[in-house]
Protein backbone atom coordinates (compact mmCIF):
# COMPACT_ATOMS: atom_id res chain seq x y z
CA UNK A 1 90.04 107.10 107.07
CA UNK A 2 86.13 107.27 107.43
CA UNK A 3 85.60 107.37 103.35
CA UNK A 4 88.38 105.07 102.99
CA UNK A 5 86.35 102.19 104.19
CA UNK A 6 83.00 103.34 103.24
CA UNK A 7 84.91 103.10 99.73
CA UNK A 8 85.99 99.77 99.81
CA UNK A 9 82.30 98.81 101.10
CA UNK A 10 80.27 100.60 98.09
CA UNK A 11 83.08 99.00 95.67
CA UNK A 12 82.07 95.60 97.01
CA UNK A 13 78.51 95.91 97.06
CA UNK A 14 78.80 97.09 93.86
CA UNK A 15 80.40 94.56 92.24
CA UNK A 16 78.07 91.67 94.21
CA UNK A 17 75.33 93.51 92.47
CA UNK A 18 76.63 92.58 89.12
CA UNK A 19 75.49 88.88 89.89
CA UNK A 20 72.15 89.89 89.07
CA UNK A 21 73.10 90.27 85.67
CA UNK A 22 72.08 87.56 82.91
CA UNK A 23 74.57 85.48 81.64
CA UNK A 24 74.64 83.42 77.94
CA UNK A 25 77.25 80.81 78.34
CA UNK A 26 79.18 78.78 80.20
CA UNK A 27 83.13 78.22 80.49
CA UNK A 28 86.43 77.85 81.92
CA UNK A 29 89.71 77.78 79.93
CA UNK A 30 92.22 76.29 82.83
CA UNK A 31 94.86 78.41 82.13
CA UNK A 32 92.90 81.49 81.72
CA UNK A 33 91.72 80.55 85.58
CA UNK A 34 94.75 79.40 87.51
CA UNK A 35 96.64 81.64 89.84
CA UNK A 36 100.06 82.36 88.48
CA UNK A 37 101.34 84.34 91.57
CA UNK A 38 102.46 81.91 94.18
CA UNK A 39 101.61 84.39 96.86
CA UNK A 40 98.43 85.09 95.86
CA UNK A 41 97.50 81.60 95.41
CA UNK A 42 98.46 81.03 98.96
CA UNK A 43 96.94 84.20 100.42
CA UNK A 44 93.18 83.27 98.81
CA UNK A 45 94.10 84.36 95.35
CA UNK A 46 93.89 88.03 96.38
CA UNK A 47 95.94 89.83 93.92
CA UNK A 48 98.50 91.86 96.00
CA UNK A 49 99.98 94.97 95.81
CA UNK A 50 104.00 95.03 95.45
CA UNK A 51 104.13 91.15 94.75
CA UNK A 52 107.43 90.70 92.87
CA UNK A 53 106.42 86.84 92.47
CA UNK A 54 104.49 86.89 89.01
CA UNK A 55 103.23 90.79 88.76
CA UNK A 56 102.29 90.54 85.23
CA UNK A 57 99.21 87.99 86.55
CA UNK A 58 98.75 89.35 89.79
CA UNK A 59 99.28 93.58 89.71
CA UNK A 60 101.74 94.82 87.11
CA UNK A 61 102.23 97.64 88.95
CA UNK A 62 103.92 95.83 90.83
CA UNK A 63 106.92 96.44 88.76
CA UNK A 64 107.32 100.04 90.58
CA UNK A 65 108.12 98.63 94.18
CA UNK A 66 111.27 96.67 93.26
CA UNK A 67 113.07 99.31 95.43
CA UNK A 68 115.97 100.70 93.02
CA UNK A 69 115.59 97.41 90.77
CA UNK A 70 114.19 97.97 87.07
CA UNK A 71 114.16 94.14 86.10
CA UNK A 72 112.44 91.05 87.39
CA UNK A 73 111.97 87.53 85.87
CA UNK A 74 109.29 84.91 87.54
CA UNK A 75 109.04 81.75 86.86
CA UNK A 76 105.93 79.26 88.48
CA UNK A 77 105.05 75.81 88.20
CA UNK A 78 101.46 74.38 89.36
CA UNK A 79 100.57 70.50 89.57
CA UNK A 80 98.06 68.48 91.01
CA UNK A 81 99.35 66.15 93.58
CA UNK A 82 96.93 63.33 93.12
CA UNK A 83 96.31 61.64 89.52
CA UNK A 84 93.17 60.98 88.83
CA UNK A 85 91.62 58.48 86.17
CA UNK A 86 91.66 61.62 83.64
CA UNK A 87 95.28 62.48 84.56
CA UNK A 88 96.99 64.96 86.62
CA UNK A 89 96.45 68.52 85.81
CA UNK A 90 99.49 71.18 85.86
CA UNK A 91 100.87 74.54 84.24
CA UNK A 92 103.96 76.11 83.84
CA UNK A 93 104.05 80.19 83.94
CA UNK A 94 107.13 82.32 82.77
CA UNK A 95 106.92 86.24 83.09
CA UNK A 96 109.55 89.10 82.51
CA UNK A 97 108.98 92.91 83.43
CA UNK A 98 110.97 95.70 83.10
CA UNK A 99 111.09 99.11 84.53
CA UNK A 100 111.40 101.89 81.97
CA UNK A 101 111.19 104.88 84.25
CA UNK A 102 109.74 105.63 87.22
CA UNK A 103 106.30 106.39 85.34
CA UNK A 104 106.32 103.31 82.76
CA UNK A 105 106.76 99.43 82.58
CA UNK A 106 106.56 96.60 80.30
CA UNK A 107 105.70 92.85 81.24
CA UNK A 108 105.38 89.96 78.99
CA UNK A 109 105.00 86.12 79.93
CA UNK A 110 103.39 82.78 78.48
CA UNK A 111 101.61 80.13 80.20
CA UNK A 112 100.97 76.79 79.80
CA UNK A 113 98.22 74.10 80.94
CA UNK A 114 98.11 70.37 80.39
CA UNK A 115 98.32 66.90 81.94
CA UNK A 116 94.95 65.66 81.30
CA UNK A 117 93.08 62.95 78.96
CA UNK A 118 90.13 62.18 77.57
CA UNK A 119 88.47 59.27 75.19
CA UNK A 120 87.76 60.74 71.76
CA UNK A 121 84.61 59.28 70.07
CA UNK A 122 83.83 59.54 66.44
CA UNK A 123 80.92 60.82 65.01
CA UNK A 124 78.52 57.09 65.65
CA UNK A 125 79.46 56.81 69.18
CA UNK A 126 82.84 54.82 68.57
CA UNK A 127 86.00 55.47 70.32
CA UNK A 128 88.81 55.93 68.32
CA UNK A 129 91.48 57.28 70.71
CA UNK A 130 92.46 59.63 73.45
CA UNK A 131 92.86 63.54 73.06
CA UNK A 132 94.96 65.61 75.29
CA UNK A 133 93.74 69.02 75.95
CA UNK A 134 95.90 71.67 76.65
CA UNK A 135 95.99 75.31 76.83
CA UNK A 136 98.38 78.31 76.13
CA UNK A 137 99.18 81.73 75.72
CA UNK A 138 101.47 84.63 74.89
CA UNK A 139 101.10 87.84 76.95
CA UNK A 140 101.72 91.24 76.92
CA UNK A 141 101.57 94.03 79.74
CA UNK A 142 101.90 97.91 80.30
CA UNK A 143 102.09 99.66 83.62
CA UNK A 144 101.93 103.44 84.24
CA UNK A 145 101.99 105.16 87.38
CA UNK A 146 99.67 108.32 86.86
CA UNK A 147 101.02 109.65 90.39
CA UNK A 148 102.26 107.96 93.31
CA UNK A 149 98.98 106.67 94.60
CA UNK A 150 97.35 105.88 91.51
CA UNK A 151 98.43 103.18 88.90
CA UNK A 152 96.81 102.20 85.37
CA UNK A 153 97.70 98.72 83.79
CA UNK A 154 96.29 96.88 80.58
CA UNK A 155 97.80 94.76 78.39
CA UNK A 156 96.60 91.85 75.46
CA UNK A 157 97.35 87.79 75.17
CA UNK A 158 97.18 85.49 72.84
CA UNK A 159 95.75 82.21 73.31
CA UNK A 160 95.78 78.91 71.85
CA UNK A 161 93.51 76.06 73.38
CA UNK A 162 92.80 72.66 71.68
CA UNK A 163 90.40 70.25 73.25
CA UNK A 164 89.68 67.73 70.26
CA UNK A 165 89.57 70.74 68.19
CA UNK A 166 92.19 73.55 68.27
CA UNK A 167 90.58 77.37 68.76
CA UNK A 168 92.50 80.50 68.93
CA UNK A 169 91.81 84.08 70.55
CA UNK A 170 92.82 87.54 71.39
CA UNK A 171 91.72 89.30 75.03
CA UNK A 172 92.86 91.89 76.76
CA UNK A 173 92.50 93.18 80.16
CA UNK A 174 92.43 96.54 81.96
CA UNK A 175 92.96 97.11 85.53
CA UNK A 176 93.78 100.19 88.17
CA UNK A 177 95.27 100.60 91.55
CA UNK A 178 95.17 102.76 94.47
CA UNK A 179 97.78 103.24 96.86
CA UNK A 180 97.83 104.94 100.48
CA UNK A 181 98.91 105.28 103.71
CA UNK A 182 97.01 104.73 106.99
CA UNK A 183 97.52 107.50 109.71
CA UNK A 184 97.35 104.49 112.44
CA UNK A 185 98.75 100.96 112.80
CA UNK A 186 102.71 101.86 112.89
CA UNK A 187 101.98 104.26 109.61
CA UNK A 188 100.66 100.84 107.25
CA UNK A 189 99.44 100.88 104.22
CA UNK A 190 96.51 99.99 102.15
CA UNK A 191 95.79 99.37 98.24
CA UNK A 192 92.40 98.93 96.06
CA UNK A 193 92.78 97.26 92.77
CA UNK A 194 90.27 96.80 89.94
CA UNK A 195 90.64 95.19 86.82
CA UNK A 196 88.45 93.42 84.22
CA UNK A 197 90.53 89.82 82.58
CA UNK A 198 90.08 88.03 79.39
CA UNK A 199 88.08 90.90 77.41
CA UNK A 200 87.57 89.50 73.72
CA UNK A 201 85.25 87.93 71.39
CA UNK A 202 84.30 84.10 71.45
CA UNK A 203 86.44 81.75 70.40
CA UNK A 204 85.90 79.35 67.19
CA UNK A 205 87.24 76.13 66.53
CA UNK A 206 87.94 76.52 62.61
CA UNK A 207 86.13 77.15 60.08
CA UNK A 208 84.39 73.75 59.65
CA UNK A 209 83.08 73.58 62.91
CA UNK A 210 80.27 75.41 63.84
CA UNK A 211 80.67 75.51 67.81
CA UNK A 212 82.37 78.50 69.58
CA UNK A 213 83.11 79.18 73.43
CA UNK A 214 82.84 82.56 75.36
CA UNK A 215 86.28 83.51 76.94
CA UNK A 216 85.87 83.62 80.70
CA UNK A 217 85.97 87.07 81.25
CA UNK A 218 85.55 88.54 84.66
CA UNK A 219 85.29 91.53 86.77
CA UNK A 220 87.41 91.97 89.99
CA UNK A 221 87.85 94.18 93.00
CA UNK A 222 90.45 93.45 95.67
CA UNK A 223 91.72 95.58 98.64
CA UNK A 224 94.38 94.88 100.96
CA UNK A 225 95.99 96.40 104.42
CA UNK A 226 99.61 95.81 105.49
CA UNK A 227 101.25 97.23 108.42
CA UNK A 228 104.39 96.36 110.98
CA UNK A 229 103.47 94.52 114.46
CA UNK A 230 107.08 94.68 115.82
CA UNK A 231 110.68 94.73 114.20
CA UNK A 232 111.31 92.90 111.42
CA UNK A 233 107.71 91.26 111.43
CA UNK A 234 104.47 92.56 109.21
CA UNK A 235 101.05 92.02 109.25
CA UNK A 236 99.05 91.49 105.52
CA UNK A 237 95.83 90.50 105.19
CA UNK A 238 93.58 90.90 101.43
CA UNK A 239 90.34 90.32 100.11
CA UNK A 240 88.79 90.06 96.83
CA UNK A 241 85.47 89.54 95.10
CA UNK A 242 84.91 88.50 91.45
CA UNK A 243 82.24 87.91 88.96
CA UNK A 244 82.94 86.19 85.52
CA UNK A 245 80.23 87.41 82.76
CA UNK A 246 80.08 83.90 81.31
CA UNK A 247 78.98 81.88 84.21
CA UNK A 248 74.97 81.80 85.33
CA UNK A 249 74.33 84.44 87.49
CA UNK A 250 74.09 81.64 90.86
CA UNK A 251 77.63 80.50 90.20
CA UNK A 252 78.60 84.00 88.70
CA UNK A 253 80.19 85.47 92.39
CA UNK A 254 83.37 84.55 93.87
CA UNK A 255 85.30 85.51 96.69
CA UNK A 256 88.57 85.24 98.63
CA UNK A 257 90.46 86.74 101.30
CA UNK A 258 94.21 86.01 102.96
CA UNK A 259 96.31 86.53 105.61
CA UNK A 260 100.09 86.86 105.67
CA UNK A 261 102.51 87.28 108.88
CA UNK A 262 106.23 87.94 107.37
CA UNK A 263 108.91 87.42 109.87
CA UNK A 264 110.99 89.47 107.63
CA UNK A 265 114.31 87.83 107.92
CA UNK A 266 112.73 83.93 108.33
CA UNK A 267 109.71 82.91 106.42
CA UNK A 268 106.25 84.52 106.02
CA UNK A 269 103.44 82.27 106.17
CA UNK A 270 100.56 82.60 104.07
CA UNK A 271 96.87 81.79 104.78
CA UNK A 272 93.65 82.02 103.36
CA UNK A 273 90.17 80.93 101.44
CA UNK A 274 88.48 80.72 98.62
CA UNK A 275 84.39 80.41 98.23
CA UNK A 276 82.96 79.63 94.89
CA UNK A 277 79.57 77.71 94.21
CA UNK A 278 79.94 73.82 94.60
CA UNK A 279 83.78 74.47 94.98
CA UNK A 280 84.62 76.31 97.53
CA UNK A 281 88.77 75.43 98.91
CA UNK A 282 91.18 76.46 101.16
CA UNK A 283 94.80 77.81 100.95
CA UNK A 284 98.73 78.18 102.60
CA UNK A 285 101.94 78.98 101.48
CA UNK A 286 105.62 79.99 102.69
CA UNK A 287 107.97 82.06 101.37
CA UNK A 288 111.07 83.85 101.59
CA UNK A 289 113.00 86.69 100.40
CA UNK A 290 116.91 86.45 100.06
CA UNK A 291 118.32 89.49 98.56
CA UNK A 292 117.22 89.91 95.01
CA UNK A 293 115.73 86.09 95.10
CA UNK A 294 111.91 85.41 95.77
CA UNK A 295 110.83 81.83 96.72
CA UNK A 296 107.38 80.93 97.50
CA UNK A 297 105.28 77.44 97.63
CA UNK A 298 101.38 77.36 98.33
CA UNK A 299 98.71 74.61 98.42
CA UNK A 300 95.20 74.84 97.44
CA UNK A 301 92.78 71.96 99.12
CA UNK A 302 89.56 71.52 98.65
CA UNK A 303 86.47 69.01 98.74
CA UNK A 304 87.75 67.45 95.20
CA UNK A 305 91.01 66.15 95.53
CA UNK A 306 91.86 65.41 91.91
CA UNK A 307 91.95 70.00 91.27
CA UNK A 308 94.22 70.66 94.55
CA UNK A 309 96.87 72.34 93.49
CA UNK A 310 100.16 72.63 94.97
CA UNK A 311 102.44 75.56 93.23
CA UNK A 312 105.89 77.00 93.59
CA UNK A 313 107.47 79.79 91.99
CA UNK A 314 110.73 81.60 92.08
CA UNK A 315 111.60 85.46 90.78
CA UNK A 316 114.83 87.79 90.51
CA UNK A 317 114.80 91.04 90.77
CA UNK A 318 118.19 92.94 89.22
């Protein structure tokens, strides 16, 4: 248990240490950012092991803990609760995965991110109109379970974003998780995921245009402990650091961490926090499990009202 935890300490440091690194550019494609698994979302956006809610975003591995089930479909839908003069924000998030053994699994999904306005001004300073930016992809997703404690995931999206001008891109991302028991705490268990998002070249906006923007790629480590506290009741509780290449290296570091108490046969209710440079937020959620159905809501609030974010999201698992 000893090397367990000095593990998830070097992997930590480790990855903090990467904020030393220089950095070139600058961005943030929304729907590249936003946190497609409800439960996540509410739980500090720690990605979590066996989440059935959107496991294509979160941990496609997920796919091998539906518990006799080889096919899930997730749907989730984000919005911001208070309009703002620009507009109000929101995304939409479908995602299918199926279980082709007990070794292999395919995922694929789309997202979508709008809402928003802006003045558009012509070359001489003159406004001429209002553009509508908006964001979207196609994904892809492969899980394989090398043995019963260790899992491999990558997969590839497409994306289309146009902001005044329209720019399209290919990523990919690549990710692994490790599973395991704990020899204390009612016989728990405990998970480390890594995974590196939105791997690719820049984007360009067309051939006439001359400006390009780096895809916010970023490097994550997560680990998470969940255990029983009585009948019928469980204990969860995440966290996560992450550190996006693109960003300068004193807004570069991010990090979350959750808690989750599921009254197995009521409601579990989700906690958690998220700090980031100049934007740091809190977050809470409920959800539910009824059968094969998955229901979850969370809310995201933070110092700038007009990016809270309240989400809900339903799966089925057959």
């Amino acid at each position: 248990m000893k090397r367990i935890f000095q593990f998830i300490t070097i992997s930590f440091v480790t990855l903090g240490g990467l904020s030393m690194l220089p950095a070139n550019a600058q961005t943030s494609i929304s729907v590249l950012t936003a946190t497609a698994d409800v439960r996540s979302a509410a739980m500090g956006t720690v990605p979590l092991v066996g989440s059935t809610l959107m496991p294509l975003y979160s941990t496609p591995s997920a796919m091998f803990d539906l518990e006799g089930k080889s096919l899930q479909a997730s749907y989730a839908m984000g919005l911001s609760p208070e309009k703002s003069h620009s507009g109000r924000q929101y995304f939409h998030t479908l995602s299918a995965g199926y279980r082709l053994s007990s070794k292999h699994s395919l995922l694929i999904g789309a997202r979508h991110w709008g809402g928003l306005q802006m003045d558009y001004f012509n070359s001489v300073g003159t406004k001429v109109g209002k553009i509508h930016p908006r964001d979207w992809t196609i994904d892809l997703g492969y899980a394989f379970a090398l043995s019963p404690s260790l899992r491999l995931h990558a997969g590839a999206s497409y994306l289309n974003t146009y902001s005044s001008q329209t720019a399209h891109g290919l990523m990919m991302h690549l990710g692994a998780t490790y599973l395991g028991r704990l020899s204390f705490l009612n016989q728990g268990r405990y998970a480390l995921d890594f995974v590196a998002r939105n791997l690719g070249p820049k984007l360009n906006y067309g051939q006439r245009s001359k400006s390009s923007a780096a895809l916010p790629t970023y490097l994550q480590a997560s680990g998470m402990m969940s255990f029983a506290t009585a009948e019928h009741q469980q204990l969860t509780f995440g966290l996560t650091a992450r550190y996006q290449t693109t960003l300068t290296s004193d807004r570069a570091m991010s990090a979350g961490a959750g808690l989750e108490y599921d009254f197995e046969r009521i409601v579990a209710l989700r906690f958690g926090a998220v700090y980031q440079p100049e934007s740091s937020y809190l977050t809470m959620g409920l959800g539910r499990n009824l059968g094969p159905l998955s229901l979850g809501a969370s809310y995201s609030w933070g110092s700038y009202s007009e990016f809270n974010i309240l989400n809900v999201g339903i799966a089925l698992s057959f």
